[in-house]
Protein backbone atom coordinates (compact mmCIF):
# COMPACT_ATOMS: atom_id res chain seq x y z
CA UNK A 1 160.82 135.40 97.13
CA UNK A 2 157.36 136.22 98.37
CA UNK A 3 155.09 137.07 95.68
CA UNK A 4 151.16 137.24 96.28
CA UNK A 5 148.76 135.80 94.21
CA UNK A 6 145.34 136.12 92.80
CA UNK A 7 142.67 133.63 92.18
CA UNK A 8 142.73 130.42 89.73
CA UNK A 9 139.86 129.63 88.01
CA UNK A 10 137.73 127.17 89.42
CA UNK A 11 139.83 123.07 89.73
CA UNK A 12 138.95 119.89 90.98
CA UNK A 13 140.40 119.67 94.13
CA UNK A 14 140.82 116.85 96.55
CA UNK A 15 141.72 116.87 100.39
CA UNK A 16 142.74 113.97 102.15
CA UNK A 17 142.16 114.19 106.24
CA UNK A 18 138.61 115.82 107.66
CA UNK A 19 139.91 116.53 110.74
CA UNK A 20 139.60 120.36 111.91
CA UNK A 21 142.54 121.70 109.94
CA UNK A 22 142.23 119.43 106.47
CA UNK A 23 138.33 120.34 106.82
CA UNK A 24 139.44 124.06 107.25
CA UNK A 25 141.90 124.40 104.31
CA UNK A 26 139.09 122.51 102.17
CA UNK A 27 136.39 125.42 102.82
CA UNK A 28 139.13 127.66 101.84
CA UNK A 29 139.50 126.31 98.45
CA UNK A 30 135.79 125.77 97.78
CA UNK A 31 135.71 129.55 99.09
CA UNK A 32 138.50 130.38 96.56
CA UNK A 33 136.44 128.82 93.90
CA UNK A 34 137.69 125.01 94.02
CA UNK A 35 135.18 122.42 93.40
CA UNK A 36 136.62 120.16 96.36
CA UNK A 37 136.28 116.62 97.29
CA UNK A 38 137.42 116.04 101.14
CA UNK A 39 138.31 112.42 102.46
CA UNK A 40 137.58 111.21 105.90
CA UNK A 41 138.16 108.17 107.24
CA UNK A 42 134.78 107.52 108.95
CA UNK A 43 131.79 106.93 106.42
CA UNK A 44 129.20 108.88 109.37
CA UNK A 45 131.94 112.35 108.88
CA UNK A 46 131.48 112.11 105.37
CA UNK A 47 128.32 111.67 104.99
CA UNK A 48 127.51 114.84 107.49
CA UNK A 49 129.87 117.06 105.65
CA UNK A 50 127.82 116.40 102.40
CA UNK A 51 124.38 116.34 103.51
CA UNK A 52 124.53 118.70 106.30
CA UNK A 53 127.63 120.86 105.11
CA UNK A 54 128.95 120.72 108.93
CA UNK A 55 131.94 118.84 110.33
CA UNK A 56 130.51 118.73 114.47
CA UNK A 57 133.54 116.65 115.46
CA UNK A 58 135.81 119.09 114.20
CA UNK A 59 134.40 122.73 113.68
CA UNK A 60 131.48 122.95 115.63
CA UNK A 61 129.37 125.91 114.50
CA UNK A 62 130.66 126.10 111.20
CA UNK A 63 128.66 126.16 108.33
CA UNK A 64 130.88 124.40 104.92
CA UNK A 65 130.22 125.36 101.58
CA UNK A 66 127.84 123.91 99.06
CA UNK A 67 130.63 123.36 96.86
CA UNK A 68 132.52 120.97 99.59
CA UNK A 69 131.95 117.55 99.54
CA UNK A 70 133.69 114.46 100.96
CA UNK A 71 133.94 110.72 100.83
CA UNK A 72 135.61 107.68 102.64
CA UNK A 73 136.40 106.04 99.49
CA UNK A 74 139.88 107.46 98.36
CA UNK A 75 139.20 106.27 94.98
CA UNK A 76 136.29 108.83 94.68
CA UNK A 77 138.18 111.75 96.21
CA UNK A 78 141.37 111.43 93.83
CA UNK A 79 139.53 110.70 90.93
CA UNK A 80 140.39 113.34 88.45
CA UNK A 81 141.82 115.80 90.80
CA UNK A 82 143.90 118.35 89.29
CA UNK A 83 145.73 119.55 93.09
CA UNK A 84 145.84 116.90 95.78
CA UNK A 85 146.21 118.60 99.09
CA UNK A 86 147.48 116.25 102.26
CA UNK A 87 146.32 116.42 106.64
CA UNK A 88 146.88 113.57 108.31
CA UNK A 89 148.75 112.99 111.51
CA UNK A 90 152.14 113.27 110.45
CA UNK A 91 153.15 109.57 112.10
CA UNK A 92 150.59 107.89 110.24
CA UNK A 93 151.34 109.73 106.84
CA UNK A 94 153.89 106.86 105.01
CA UNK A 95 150.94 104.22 106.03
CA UNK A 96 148.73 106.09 104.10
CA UNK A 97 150.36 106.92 101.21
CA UNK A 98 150.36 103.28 99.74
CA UNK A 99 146.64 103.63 98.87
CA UNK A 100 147.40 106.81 97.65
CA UNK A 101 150.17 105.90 95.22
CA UNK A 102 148.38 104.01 92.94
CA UNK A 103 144.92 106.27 92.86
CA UNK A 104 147.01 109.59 92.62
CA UNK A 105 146.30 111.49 89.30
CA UNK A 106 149.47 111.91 86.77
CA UNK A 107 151.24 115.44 87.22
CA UNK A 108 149.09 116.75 90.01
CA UNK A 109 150.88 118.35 92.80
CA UNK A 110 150.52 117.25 95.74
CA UNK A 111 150.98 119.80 99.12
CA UNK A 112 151.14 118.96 102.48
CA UNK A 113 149.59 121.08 105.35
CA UNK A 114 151.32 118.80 107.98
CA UNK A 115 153.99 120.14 110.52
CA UNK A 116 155.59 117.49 111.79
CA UNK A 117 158.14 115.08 111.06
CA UNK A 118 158.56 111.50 111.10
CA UNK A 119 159.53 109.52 113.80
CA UNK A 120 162.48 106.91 113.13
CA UNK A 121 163.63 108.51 110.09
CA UNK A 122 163.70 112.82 110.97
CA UNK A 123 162.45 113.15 107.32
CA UNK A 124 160.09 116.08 107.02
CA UNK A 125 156.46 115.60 105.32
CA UNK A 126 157.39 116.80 101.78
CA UNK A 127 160.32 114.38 101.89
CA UNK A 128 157.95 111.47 102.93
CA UNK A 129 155.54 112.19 100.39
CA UNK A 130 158.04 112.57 98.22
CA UNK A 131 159.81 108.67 99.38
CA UNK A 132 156.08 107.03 99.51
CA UNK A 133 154.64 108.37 96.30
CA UNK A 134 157.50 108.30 94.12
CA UNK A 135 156.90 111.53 92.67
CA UNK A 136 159.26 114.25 91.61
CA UNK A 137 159.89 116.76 94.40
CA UNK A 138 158.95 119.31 91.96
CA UNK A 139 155.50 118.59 92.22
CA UNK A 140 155.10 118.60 96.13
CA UNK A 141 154.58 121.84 97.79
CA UNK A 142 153.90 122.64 101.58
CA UNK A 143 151.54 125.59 103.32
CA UNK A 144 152.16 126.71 106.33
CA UNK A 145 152.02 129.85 108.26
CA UNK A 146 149.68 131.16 111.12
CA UNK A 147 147.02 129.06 110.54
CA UNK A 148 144.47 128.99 113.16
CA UNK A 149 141.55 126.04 111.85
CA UNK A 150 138.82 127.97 114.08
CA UNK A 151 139.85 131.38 113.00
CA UNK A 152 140.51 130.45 109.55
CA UNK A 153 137.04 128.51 109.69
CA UNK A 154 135.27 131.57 111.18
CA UNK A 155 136.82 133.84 107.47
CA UNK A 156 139.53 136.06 109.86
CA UNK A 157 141.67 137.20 107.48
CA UNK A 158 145.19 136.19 107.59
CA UNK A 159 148.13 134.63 105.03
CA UNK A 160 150.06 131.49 104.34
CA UNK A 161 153.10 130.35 102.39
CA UNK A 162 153.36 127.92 99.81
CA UNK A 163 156.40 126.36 99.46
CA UNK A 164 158.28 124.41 96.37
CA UNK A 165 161.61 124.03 94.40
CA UNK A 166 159.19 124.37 91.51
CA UNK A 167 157.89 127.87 91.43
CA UNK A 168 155.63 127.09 88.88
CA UNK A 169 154.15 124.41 91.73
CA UNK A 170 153.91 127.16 94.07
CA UNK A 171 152.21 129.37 92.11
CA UNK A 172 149.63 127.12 91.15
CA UNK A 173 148.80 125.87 94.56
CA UNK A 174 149.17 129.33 96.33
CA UNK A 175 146.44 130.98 93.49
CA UNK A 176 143.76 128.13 94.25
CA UNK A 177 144.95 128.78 98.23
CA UNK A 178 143.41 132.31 97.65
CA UNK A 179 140.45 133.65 98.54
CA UNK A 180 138.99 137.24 99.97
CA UNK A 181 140.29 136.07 103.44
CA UNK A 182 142.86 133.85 102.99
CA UNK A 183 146.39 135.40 101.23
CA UNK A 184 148.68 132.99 100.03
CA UNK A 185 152.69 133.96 99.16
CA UNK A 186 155.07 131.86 97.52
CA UNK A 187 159.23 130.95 98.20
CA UNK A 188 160.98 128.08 97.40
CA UNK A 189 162.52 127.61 100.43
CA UNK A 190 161.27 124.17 101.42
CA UNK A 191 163.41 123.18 104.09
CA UNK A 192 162.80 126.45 106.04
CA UNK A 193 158.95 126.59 105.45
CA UNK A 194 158.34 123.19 107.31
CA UNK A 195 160.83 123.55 109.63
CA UNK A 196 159.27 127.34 110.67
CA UNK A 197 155.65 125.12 111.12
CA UNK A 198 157.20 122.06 113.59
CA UNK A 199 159.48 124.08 115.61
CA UNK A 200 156.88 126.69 116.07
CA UNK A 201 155.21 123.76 117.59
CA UNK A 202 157.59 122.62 120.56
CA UNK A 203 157.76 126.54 121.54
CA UNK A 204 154.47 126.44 121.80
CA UNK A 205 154.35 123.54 124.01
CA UNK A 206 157.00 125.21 126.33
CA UNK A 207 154.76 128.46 126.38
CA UNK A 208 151.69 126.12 127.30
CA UNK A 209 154.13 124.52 130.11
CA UNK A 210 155.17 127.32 131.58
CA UNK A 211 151.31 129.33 131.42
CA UNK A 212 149.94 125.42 132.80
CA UNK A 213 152.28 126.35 135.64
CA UNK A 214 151.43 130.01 136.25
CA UNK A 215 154.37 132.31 135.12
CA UNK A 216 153.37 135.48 133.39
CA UNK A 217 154.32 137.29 130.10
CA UNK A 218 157.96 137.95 130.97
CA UNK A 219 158.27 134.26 131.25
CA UNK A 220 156.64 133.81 127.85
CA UNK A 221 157.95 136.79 125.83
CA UNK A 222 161.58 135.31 126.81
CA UNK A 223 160.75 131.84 125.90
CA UNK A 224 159.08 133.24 122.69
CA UNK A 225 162.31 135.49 122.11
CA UNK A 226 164.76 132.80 122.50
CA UNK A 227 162.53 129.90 120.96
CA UNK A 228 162.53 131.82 117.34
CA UNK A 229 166.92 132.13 117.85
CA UNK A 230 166.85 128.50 118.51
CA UNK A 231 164.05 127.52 115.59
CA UNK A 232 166.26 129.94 113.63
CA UNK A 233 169.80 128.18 114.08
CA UNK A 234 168.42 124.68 113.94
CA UNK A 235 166.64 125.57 110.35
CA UNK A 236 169.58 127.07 108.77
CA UNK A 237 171.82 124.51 110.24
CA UNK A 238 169.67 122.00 107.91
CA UNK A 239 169.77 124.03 104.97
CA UNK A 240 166.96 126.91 105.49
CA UNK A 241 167.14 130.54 104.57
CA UNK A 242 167.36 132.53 107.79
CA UNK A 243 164.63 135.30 106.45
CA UNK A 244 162.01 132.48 105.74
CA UNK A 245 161.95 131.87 109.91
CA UNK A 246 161.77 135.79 110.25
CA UNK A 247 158.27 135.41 107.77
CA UNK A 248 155.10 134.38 108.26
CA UNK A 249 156.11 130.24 108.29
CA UNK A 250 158.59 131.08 111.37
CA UNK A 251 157.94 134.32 113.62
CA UNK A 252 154.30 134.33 112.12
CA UNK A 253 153.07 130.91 113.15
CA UNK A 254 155.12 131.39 116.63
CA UNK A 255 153.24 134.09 117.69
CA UNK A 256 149.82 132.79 116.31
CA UNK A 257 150.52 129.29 118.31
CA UNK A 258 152.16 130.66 121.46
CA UNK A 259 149.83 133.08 122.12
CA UNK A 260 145.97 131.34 121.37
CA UNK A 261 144.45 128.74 123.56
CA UNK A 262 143.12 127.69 120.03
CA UNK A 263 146.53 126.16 119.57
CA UNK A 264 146.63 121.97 120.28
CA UNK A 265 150.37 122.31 121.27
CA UNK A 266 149.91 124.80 123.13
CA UNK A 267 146.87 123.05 125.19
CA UNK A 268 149.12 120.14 125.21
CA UNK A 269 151.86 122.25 127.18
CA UNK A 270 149.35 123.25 129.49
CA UNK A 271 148.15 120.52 130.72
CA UNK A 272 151.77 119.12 131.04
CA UNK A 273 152.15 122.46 133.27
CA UNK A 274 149.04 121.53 135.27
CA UNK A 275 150.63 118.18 136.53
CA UNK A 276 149.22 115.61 133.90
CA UNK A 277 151.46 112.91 132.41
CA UNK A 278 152.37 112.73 128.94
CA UNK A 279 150.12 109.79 128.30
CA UNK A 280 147.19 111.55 130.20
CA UNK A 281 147.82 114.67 127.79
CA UNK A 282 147.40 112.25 124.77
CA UNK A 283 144.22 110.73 126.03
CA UNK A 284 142.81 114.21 126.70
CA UNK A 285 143.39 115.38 123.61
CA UNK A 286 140.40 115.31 120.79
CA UNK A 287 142.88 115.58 118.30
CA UNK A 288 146.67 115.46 117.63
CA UNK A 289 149.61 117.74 118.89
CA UNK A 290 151.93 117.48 116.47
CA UNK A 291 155.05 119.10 118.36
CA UNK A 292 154.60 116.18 121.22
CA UNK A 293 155.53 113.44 118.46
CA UNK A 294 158.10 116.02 117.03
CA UNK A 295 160.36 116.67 120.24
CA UNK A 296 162.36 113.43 119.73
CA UNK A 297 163.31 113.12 116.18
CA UNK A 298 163.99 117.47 116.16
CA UNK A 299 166.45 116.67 119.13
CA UNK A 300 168.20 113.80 117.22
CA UNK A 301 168.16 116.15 113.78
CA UNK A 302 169.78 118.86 115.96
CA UNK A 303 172.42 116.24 118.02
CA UNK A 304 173.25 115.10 113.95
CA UNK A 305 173.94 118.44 113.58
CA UNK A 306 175.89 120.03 116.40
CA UNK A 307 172.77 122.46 117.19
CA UNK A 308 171.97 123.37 121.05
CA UNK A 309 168.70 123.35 121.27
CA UNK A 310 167.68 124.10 125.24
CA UNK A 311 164.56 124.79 125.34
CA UNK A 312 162.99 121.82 122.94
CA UNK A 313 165.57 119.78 125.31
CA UNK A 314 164.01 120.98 128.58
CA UNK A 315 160.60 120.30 126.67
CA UNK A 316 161.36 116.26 125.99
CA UNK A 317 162.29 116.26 129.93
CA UNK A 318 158.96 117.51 130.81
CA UNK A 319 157.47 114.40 128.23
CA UNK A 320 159.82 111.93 129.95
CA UNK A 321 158.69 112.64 133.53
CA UNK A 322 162.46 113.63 134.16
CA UNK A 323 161.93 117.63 134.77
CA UNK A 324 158.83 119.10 136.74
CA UNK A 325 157.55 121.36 134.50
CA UNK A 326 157.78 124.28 137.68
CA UNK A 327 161.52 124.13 137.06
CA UNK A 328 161.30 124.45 133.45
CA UNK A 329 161.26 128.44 133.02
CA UNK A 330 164.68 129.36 134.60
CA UNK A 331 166.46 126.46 132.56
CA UNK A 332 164.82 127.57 129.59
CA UNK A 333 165.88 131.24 129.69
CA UNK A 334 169.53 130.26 130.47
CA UNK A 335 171.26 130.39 127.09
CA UNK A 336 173.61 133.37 126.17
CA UNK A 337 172.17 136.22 124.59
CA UNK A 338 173.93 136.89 121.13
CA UNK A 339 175.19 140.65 121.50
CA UNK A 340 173.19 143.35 119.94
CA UNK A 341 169.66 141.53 120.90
């Protein structure tokens, strides 16, 4: 079910994570009408996000709204909020949530805008929230979809699903995640929702490889092609609804990723292409790759499962030094083709 939805009056809203996408999804709610409270970790970000409305570290050039304001004491931010939205880096999300648990208001949702998943474990983010809060899962939701923080940041229109077993969640997150540029549609399919936003991820990070190296469009419509077959069978082999990865949380967020250099997985793949290490990727980076983390535990979920997955395979060769990324292409594009594609 995808149903659109129009805006909630105005809630107290808190985000936790000021880096460029929890900063981004914050103006969209104070755009929407939210009166929102943002947590960073470093006292000099919050304070220039409330005096100076700007977040230079993270969206340079962007103006915030008046309404947005933000805080490194997490006591402050969750203090009667009614929504509690969640961006942090998805490996350091169960460390964080043992503040959280004991400041978190009674009954609010809580909705993660993380794609990743956890490293030791394969759980995704709404199932670690879930573990490290204590909370029923009928009051977690996830957004994803193509979700661009610049773009977003810069009020380009575009869409986003929210995700819950609990419609009623969804709809109550996805009308404050409203505003004149910024759709939000609602489905229940949790599993295929957050699986559509970290598998989107290693794709990307092939297409970066493979553009780092020099191929062409061919190269990276095939890789694109076959990626969303193997996101596909890998989501539904965990429980997903094949038509969510056909939406705007699978196919949507491929294309949006693959294709922009705004995309941190696909910069990552890049300069994997261009001959850096994996360690010299990480230190490059300003701010996290998410599908780098995810490659491992997504090939161990998908071993569990008795799903080929070649290209996120060829991917964690690249990341373990054992594959130069200028072989990667024709190993990638070597899987049957299904008849009638």
């Amino acid at each position: 079910m995808n149903v659109v939805l129009r805006r909630a009056e105005s809630r107290r809203v808190a985000v936790l994570g000021a880096g460029s996408w929890g900063t981004t999804f914050a103006k969209v709610l104070a755009e929407g009408g939210a009166d929102v409270v943002l947590w960073a970790r470093r006292p000099e970000v919050a304070r220039e996000i409330t005096e100076t409305k700007r977040n230079s570290d993270y969206l340079p050039g962007i103006n915030l709204p008046r309404t947005l304001t933000a805080s490194d004491h997490l006591d402050r931010v969750l203090d009667g909020a009614e929504q509690v939205y969640v961006s942090v880096p998805s490996q350091s999300l169960r460390a964080n949530l043992a503040a959280v648990r004991t400041l978190l208001p009674v009954e609010a949702p809580v909705v993660s805008l993380m794609k990743g998943v956890e490293k030791g474990t394969g759980l995704r983010m709404s199932e670690v929230l879930q573990q490290g809060l204590d909370i029923d899962p009928d009051r977690i939701a996830v957004a994803s979809g193509p979700n661009l923080a610049l773009e977003i940041a810069r009020r380009q229109p575009t869409a986003a699903v929210v995700s819950s077993t609990s419609t009623d969640t969804a709809t109550a997150v996805a009308a404050t995640a409203t505003n004149p540029y910024f759709r939000s549609f609602i489905n229940t399919d949790v599993i295929g929702t957050e699986f559509g936003g970290v598998l989107k991820n290693l794709i990307a990070v092939a297409i970066g490889i493979v553009d780092g190296v020099g191929y062409g469009e061919n190269t990276k419509a095939s890789i694109i092609t076959r990626g969303l077959a193997e996101m596909t069978g890998f989501a539904v082999a965990n429980g997903a609804r094949p038509e969510t990865l056909a939406g705007l949380a699978g196919l949507g967020d491929l294309i949006a990723t693959c294709q922009s250099p705004l995309s941190r997985n696909n910069t990552a793949g890049r300069l994997l292409g261009q001959g850096y290490r994996y360690d010299e990727v990480v230190r490059q980076m300003n701010q996290t790759a998410e599908g780098l983390a995810s490659v491992a535990p997504i090939l161990a979920l998908a071993a569990d499962h008795g799903v080929d997955m070649p290209i996120v395979s060829q991917v964690g060769e690249v990341l373990a030094g054992r594959l130069d990324p200028r072989n990667i292409a024709p190993h990638l594009t070597e899987t049957d083709e299904p008849q009638g594609e």
